[in-house]
Protein backbone atom coordinates (compact mmCIF):
# COMPACT_ATOMS: atom_id res chain seq x y z
CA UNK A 1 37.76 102.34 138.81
CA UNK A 2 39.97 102.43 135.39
CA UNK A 3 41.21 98.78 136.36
CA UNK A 4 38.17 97.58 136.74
CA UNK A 5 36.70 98.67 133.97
CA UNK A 6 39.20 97.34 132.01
CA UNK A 7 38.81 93.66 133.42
CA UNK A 8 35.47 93.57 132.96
CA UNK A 9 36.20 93.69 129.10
CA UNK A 10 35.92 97.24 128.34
CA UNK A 11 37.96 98.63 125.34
CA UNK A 12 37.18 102.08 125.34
CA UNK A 13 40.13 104.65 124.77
CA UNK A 14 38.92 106.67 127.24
CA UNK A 15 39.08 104.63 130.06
CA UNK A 16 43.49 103.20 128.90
CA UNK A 17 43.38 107.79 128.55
CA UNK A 18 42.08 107.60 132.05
CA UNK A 19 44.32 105.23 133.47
CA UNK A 20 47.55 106.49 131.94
CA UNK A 21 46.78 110.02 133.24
CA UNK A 22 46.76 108.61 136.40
CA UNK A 23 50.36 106.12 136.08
CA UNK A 24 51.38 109.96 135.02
CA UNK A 25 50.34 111.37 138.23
CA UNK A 26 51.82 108.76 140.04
CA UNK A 27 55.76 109.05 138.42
CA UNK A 28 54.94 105.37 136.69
CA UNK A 29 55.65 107.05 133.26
CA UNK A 30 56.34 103.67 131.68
CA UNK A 31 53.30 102.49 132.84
CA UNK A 32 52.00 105.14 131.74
CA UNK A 33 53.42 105.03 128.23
CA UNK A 34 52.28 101.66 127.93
CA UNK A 35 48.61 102.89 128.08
CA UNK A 36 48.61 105.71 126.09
CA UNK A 37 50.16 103.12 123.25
CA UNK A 38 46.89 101.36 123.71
CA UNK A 39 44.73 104.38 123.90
CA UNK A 40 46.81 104.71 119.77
CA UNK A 41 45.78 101.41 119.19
CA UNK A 42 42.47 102.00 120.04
CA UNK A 43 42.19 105.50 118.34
CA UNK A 44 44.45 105.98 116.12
CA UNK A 45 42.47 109.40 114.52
CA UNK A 46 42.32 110.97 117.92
CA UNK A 47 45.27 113.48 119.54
CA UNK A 48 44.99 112.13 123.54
CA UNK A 49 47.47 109.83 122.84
CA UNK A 50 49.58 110.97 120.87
CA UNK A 51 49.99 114.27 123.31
CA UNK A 52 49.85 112.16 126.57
CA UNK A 53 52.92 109.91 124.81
CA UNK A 54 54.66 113.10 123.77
CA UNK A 55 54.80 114.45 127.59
CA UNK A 56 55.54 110.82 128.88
CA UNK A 57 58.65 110.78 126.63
CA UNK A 58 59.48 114.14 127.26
CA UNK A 59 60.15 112.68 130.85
CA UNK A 60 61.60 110.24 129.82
CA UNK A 61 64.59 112.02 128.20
CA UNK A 62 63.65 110.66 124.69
CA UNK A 63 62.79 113.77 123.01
CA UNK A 64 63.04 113.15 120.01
CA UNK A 65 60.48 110.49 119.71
CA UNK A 66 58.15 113.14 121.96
CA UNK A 67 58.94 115.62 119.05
CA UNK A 68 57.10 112.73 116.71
CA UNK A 69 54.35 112.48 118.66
CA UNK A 70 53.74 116.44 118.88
CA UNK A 71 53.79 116.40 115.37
CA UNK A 72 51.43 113.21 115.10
CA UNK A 73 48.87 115.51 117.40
CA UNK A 74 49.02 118.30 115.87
CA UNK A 75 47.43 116.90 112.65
CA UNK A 76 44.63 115.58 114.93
CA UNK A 77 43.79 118.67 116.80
CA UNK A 78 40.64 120.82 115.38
CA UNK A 79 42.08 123.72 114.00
CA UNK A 80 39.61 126.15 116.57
CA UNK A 81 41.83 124.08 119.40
CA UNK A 82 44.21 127.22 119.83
CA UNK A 83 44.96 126.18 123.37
CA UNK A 84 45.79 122.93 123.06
CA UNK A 85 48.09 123.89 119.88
CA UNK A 86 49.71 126.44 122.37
CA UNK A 87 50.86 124.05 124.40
CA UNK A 88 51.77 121.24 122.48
CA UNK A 89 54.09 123.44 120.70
CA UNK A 90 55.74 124.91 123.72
CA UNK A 91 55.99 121.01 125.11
CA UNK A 92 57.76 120.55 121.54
CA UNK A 93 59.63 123.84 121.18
CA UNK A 94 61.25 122.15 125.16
CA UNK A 95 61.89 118.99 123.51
CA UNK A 96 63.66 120.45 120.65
CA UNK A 97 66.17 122.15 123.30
CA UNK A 98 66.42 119.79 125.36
CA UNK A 99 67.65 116.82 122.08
CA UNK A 100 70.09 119.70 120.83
CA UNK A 101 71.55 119.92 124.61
CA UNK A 102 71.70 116.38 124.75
CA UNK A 103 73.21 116.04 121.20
CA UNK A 104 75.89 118.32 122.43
CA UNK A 105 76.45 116.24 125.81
CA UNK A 106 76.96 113.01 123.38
CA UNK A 107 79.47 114.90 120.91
CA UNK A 108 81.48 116.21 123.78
CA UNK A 109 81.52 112.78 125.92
CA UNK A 110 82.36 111.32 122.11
CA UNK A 111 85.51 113.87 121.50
CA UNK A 112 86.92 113.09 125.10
CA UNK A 113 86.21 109.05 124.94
CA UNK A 114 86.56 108.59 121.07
CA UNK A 115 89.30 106.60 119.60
CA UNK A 116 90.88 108.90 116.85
CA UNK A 117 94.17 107.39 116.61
CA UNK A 118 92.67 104.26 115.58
CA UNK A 119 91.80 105.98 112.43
CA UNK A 120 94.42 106.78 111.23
CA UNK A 121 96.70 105.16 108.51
CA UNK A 122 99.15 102.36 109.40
CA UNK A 123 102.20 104.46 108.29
CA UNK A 124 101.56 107.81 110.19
CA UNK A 125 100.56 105.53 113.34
CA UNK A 126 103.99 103.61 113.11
CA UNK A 127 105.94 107.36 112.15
CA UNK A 128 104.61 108.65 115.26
CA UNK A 129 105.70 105.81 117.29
CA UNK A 130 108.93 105.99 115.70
CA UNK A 131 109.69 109.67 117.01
CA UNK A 132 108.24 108.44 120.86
CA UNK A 133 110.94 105.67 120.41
CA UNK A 134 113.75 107.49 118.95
CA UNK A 135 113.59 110.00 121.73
CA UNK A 136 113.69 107.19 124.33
CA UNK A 137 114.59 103.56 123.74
CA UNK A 138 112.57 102.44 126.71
CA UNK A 139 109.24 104.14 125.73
CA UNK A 140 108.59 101.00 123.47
CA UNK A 141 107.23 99.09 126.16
CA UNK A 142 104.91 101.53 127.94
CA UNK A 143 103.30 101.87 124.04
CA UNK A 144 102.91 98.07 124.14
CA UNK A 145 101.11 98.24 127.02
CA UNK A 146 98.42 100.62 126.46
CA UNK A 147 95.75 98.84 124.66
CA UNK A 148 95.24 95.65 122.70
CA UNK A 149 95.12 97.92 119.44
CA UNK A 150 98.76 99.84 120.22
CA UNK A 151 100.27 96.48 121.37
CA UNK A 152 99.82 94.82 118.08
CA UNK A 153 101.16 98.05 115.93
CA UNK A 154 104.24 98.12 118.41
CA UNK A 155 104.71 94.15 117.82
CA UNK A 156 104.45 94.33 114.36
CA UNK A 157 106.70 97.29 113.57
CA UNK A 158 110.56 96.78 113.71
CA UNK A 159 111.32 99.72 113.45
CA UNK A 160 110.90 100.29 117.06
CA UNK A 161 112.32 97.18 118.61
CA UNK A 162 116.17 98.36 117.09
CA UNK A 163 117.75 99.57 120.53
CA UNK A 164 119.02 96.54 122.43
CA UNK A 165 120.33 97.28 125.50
CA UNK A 166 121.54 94.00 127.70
CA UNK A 167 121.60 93.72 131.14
CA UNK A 168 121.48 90.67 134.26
CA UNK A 169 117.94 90.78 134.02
CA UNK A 170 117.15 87.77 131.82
CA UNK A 171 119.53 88.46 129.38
CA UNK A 172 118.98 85.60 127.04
CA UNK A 173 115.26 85.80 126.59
CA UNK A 174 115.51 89.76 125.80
CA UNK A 175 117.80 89.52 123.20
CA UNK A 176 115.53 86.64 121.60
CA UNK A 177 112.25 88.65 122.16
CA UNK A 178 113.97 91.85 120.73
CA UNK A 179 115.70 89.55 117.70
CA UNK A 180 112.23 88.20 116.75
CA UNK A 181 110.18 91.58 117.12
CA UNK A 182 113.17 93.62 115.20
CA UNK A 183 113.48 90.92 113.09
CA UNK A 184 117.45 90.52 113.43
CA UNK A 185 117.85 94.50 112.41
CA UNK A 186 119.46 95.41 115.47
CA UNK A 187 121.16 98.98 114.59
CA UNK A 188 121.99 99.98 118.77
CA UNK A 189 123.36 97.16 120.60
CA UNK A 190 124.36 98.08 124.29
CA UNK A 191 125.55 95.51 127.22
CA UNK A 192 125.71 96.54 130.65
CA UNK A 193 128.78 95.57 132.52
CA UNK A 194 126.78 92.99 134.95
CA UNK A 195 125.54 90.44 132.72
CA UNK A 196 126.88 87.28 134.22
CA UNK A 197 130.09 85.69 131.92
CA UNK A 198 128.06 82.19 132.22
CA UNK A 199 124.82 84.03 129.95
CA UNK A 200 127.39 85.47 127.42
CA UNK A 201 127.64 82.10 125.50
CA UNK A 202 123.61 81.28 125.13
CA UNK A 203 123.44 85.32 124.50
CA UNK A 204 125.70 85.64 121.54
CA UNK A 205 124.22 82.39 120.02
CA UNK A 206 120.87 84.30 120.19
CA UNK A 207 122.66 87.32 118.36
CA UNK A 208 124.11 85.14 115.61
CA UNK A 209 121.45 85.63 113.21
CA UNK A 210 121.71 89.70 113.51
CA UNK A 211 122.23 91.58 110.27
CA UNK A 212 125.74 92.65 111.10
CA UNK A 213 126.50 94.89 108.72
CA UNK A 214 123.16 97.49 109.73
CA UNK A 215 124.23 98.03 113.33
CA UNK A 216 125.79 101.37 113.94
CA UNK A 217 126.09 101.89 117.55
CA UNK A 218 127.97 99.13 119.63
CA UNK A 219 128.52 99.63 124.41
CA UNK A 220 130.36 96.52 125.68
CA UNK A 221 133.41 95.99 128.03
CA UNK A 222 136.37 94.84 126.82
CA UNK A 223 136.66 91.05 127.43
CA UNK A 224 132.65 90.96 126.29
CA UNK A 225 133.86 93.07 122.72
CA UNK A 226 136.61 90.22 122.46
CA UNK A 227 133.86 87.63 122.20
CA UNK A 228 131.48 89.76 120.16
CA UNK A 229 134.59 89.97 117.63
CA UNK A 230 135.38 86.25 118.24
CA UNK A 231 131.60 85.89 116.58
CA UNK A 232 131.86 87.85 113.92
CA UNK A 233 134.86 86.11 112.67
CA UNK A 234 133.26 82.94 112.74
CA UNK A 235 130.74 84.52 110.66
CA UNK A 236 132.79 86.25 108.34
CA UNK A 237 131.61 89.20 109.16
CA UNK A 238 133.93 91.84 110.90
CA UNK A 239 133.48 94.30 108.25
CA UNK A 240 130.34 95.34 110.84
CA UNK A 241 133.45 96.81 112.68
CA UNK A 242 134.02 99.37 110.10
CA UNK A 243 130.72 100.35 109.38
CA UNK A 244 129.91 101.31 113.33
CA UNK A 245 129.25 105.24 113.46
CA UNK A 246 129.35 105.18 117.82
CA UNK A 247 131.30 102.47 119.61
CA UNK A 248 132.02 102.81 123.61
CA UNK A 249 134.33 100.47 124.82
CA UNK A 250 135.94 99.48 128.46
CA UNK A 251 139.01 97.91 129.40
CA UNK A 252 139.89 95.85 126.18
CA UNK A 253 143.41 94.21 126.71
CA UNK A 254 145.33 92.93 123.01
CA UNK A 255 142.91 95.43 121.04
CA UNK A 256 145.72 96.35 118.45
CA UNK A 257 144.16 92.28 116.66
CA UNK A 258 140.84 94.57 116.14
CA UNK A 259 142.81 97.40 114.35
CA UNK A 260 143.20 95.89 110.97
CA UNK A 261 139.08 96.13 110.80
CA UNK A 262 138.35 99.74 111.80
CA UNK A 263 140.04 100.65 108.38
CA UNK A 264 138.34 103.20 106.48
CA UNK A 265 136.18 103.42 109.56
CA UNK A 266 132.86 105.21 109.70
CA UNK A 267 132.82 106.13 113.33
CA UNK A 268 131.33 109.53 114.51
CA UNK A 269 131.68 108.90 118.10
CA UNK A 270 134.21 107.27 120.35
CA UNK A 271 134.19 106.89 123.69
CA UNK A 272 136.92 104.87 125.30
CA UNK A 273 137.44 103.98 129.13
CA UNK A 274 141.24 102.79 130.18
CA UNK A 275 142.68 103.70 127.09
CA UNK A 276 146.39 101.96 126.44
CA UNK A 277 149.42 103.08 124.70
CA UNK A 278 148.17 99.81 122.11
CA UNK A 279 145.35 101.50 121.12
CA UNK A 280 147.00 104.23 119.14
CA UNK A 281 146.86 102.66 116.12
CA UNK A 282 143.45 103.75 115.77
CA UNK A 283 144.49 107.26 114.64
CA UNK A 284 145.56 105.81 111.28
CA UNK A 285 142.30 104.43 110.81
CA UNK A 286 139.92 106.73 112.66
CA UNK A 287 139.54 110.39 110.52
CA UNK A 288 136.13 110.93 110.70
CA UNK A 289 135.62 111.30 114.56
CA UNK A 290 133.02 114.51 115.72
CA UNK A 291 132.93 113.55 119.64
CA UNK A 292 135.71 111.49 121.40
CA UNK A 293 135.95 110.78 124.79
CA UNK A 294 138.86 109.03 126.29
CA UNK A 295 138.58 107.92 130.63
CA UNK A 296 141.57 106.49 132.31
CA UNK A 297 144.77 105.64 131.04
CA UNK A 298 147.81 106.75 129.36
CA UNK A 299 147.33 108.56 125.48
CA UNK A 300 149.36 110.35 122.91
CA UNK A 301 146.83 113.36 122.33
CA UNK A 302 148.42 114.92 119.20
CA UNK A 303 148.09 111.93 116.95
CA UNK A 304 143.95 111.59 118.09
CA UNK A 305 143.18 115.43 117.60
CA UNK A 306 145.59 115.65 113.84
CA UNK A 307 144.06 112.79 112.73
CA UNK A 308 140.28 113.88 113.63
CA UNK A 309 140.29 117.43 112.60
CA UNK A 310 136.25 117.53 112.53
CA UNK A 311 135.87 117.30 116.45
CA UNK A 312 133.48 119.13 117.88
CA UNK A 313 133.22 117.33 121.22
CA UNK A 314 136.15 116.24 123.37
CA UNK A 315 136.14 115.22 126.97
CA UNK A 316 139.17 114.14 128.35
CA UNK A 317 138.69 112.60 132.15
CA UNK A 318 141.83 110.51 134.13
CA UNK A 319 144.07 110.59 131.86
CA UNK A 320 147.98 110.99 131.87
CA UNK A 321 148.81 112.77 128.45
CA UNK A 322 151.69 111.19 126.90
CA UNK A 323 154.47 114.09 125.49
CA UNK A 324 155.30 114.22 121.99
CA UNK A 325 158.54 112.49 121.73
CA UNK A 326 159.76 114.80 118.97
CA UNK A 327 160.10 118.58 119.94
CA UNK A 328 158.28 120.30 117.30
CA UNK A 329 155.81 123.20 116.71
CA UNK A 330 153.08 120.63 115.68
CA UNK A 331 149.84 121.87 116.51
CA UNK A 332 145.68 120.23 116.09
CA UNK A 333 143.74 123.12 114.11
CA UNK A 334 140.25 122.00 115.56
CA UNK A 335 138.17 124.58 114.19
CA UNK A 336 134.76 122.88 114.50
CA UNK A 337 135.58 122.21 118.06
CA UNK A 338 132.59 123.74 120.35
CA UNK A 339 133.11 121.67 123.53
CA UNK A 340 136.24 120.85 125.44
CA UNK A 341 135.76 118.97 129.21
CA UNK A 342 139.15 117.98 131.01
CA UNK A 343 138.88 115.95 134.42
CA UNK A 344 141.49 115.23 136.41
CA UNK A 345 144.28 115.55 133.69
CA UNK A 346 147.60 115.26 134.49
CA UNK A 347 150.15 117.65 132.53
CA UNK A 348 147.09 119.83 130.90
CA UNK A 349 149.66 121.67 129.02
CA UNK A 350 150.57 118.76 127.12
CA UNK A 351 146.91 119.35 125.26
CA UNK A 352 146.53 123.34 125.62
CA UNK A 353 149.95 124.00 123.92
CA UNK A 354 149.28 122.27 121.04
CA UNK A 355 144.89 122.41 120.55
CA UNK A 356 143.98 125.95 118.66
CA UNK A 357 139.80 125.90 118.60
CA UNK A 358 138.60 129.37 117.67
CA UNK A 359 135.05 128.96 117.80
CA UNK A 360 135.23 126.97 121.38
CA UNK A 361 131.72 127.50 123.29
CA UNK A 362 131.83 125.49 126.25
CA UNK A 363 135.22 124.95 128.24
CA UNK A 364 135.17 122.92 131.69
CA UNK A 365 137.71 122.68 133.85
CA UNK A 366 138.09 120.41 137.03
CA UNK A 367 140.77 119.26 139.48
CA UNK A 368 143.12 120.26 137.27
CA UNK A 369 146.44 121.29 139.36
CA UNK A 370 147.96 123.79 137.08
CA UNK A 371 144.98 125.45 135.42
CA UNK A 372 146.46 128.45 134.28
CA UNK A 373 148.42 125.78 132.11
CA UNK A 374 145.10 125.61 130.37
CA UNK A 375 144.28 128.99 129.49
CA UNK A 376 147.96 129.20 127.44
CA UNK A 377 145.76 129.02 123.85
CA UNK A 378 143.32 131.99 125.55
CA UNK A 379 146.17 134.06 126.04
CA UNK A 380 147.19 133.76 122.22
CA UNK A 381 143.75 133.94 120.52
CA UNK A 382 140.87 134.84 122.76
CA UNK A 383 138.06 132.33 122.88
CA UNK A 384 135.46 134.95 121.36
CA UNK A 385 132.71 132.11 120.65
CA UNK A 386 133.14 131.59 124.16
CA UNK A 387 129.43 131.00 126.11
CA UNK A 388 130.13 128.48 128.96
CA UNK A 389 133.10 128.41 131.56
CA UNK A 390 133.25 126.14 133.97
CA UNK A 391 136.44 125.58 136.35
CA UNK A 392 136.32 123.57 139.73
CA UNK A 393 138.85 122.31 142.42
CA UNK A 394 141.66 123.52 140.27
CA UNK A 395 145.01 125.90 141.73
CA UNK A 396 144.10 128.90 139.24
CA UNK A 397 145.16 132.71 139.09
CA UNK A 398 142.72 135.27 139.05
CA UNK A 399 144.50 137.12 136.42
CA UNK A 400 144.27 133.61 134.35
CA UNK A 401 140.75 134.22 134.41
CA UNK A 402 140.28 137.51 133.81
CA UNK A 403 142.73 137.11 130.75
CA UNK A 404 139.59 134.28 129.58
CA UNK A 405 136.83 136.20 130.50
CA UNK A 406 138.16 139.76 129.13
CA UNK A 407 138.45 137.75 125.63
CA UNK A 408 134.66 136.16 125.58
CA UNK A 409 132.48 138.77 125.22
CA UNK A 410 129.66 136.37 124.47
CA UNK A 411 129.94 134.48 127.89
CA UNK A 412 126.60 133.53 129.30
CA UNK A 413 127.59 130.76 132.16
CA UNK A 414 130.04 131.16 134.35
CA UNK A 415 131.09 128.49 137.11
CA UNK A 416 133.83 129.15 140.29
CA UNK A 417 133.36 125.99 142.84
CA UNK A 418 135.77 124.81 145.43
CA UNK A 419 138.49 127.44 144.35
CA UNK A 420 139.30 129.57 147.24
CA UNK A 421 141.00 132.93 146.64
CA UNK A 422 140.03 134.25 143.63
CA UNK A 423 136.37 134.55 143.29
CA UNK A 424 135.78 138.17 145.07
CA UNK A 425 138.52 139.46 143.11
CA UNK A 426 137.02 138.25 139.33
CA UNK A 427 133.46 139.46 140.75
CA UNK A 428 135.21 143.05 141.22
CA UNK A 429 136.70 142.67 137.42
CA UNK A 430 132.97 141.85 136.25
CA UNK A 431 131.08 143.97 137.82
CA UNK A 432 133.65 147.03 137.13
CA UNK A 433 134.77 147.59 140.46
CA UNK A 434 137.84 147.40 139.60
CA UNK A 435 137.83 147.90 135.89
CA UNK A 436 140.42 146.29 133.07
CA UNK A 437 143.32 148.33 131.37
CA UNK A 438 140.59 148.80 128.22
CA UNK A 439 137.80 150.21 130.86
CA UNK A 440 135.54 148.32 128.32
CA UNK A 441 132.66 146.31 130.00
CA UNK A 442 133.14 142.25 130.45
CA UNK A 443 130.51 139.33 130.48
CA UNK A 444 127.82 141.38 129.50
CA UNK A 445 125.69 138.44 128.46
CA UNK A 446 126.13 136.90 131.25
CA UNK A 447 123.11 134.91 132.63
CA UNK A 448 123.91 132.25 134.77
CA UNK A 449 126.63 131.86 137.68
CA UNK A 450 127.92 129.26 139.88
CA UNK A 451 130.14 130.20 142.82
CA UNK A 452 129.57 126.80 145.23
CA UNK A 453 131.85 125.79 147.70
CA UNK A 454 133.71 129.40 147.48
CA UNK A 455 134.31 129.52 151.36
CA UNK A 456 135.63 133.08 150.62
CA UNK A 457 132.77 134.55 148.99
CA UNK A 458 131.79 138.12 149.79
CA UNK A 459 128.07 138.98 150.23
CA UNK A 460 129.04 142.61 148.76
CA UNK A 461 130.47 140.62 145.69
CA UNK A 462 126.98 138.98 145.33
CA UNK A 463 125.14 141.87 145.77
CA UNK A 464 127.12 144.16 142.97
CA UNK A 465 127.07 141.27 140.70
CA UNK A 466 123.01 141.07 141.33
CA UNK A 467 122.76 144.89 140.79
CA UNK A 468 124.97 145.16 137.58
CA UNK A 469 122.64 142.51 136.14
CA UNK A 470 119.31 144.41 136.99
CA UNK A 471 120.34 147.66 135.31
CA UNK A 472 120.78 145.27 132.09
CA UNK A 473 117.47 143.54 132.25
CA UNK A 474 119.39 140.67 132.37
CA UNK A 475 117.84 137.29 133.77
CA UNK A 476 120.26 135.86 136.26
CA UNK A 477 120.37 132.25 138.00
CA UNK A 478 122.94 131.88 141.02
CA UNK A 479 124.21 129.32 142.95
CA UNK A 480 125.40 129.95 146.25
CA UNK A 481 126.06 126.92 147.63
CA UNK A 482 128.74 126.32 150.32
CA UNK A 483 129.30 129.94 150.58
CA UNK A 484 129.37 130.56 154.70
CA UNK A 485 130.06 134.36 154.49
CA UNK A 486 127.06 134.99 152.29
CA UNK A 487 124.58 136.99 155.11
CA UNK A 488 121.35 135.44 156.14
CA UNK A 489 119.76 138.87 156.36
CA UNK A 490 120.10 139.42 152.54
CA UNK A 491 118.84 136.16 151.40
CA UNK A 492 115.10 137.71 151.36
CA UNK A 493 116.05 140.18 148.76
CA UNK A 494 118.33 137.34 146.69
CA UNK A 495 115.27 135.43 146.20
CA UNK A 496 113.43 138.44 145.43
CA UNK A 497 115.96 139.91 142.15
CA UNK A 498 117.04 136.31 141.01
CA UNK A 499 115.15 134.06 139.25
CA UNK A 500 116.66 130.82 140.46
CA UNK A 501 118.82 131.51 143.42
CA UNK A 502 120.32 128.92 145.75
CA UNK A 503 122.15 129.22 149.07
CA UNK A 504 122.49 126.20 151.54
CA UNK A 505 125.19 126.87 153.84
CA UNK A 506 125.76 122.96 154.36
CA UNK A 507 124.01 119.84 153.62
CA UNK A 508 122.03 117.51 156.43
CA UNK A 509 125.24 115.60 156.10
CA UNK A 510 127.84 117.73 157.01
CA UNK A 511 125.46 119.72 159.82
CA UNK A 512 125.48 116.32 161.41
CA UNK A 513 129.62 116.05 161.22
CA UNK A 514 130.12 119.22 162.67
CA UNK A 515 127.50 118.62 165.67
């Protein structure tokens, strides 16, 4: 009837009040809205619909504009209308709650989805890039890759584009893309040994316009640092040479033309693979050293360790250890050293009868044929800073290492793999089974242990060493690896005292040998 009222001309309020209450009935609510506008238009003074828009924005989630039209009624309702007032002001007092939920929805959606990073200042966006980066080289690219907004702080800082590191993969266009974003101030330059020799031509022209004298850390092989130096003749600028701080170099035949240059040098680190008899020279150059390490070859150790007093690192893998040709009591006062690794060393004693390191933490020893050789300097002066032993595949005593353990009462990692005969016996000595001439108590900080590849290995030894560590609340890791006599039975209660506690009797590999 409302519809066709209205065709027929009629402009009454009451029949756009009538025909809205029925869109309302119906769920057409913006139909609905769209009459009780009209039914405003029409009569403005009266409250019908103003309340009938309130409710139909109510539904339709936009209460605050339902709160407006409450408030519009209101002021048209008789003041003797106590019912109507009651329930327009519950219908507003349920708006109210429901914008404040809704305002809380948006500010919680906003503090998940909003951006704000973007906010901040150039400088702290580019310093906290810079420690990402600095941590790992390669992060630099998954931060260009994020979004539009990190990819053009990334590209326009170069500070973070100043590890180059070289390798077959397009070699020439990297080092251009990384010249041009670092904008030449290259300070880590690393090649891989791959690269092809035919890029090394179009790849050094590329690095030709690098400021020289700001890199610090230089990897290449041999024949490639020959053509790197090659370069910075040509450029007049082989100073750089003395002003590197870490240089790692491989097989470099005729290196004794690059000694002049590494006078006064700054380097901190040195790591050197097939070192050569020619390469000595470096020790009247080289003073300032704090980790060395030397792989293949033949070397005079005395010279190295005298002339770098300041070592604190010094791993020592493949080598054949030259004798002092003069017979004297000369001896390397490292006192800083903390860390001494030795792989595969031929005549050990050659190093352990002259090296006195006091405050020595971590001492590793593998395939190492006499390594009682290299306890001579523990026998002297304990290693009392002593925290990590490791010794592997090397003919050993057990009283060599109970003369090494009885003098480290600070020792918190110990490691016996591939040694057979003497682990069940240094187990008794720690656990007090059979207790030293002082009856004093050994490796009392001991935490974590490593008896792999001990075919010998007792499961009584285990057990006692498990046990003396409970009664000192202290945490234990062991590895049991390789160990066949270790029972099945008491692997349950193992895993149940230990922390981290390994035993695989053999790998998939070797099951499939012995089958």
């Amino acid at each position: 009837m409302s519809w066709k009222v209205i065709s027929l001309g009629c402009d009454s309020f009451i029949v756009y009040d009538s025909r809205a209450a029925v869109h309302e009935k119906l769920g057409n609510n913006r139909a609905a809205l769209l009459d009780a506008k009209k039914v405003v238009d029409i009569a403005p003074d009266r409250w019908q619909g103003y309340a009938r828009s309130a409710r139909l924005f109510h539904a339709l989630n936009k209460d605050e504009a339902a709160i407006k039209m409450i408030d519009l009624a209101l002021e048209r309702i008789k003041p003797d209308d106590a019912q109507r007032r009651r329930e327009l002001n519950a219908l507003k007092s349920q708006a109210t709650d429901a914008s404040k939920t809704a305002d809380e929805r948006r500010r919680a959606h906003k503090a998940k989805t909003a951006y704000h990073i973007g906010k901040l200042p150039v400088e702290i966006f580019a310093e906290i890039f810079g420690f990402v980066v600095a941590a790992d080289h390669v992060q630099v690219l998954k931060l260009s890759h994020v979004c539009k907004h990190w990819h053009g702080m990334t590209i326009k800082t170069p500070s973070l584009w100043q590890t180059l590191v070289v390798s077959k993969n397009r070699p020439t266009r990297k080092v251009r893309l990384w010249m041009e974003r670092a904008r030449t101030h290259i300070s880590d330059l690393s090649f891989h040994h791959n690269i092809p020799e035919m890029d090394w031509p179009s790849i050094l022209l590329e690095l030709s316009p690098l400021s020289w004298c700001g890199l610090r850390s230089l990897v290449a092989s041999g024949s490639l640092f020959s053509r790197l130096y090659d370069l910075l003749q040509q450029l007049s600028k082989t100073e750089a040479i003395s002003r590197l701080e870490h240089l790692d170099v491989t097989g470099c035949p005729g290196f004794e033309r690059f000694l002049p240059d590494f006078e006064d040098s700054h380097l901190d680190t040195l790591t050197v693979a097939c070192f050569t008899p020619s390469m000595g020279g470096l020790w009247s150059r080289v003073h300032r050293l704090r980790t060395m390490t030397i792989e293949e070859g033949w070397i005079e150790i005395l010279p190295a360790l005298t002339a770098n007093q300041s070592l604190e690192n010094l791993v020592l893998s493949n080598l054949v250890l030259i004798p002092m040709q003069s017979g004297g009591d000369d001896r390397a006062e490292l006192s800083n050293l903390q860390c001494l690794k030795l792989f595969n060393i031929a005549s050990v004693s050659v190093i352990t009868s002259v090296v006195v390191a006091p405050n020595l933490q971590v001492l590793h020893l593998f395939s190492i044929s006499h390594s009682s050789d290299v306890l001579e300097f523990a026998h002297a002066d304990p290693l009392r800073a002593l925290r990590e032993l490791r010794v592997g595949s090397c003919t050993t005593t057990t009283s060599s290492l109970k003369t090494i353990i009885t003098g480290a009462p600070l020792l918190e990692t110990l490691q016996i793999s591939g040694i057979h005969g003497v682990v069940n016996d240094v187990l008794d000595f720690i656990c007090g089974t059979r207790p030293n001439d002082q009856h004093q108590e050994v490796c009392t900080f001991l935490k974590h242990v490593d008896f792999s590849s001990c075919g010998d290995l007792l499961t009584r030894n285990a057990y006692s060493l498990v046990k003396t560590r409970l009664r000192t609340d202290q945490a234990v890791t062991v590895d049991e690896d390789g160990c066949p006599l270790i029972e099945a039975e008491m692997l349950p209660w193992f895993r149940g005292k230990v922390k981290v506690f390994s035993c695989v009797y053999m790998t998939k590999k070797e099951g499939k040998q012995r089958r």
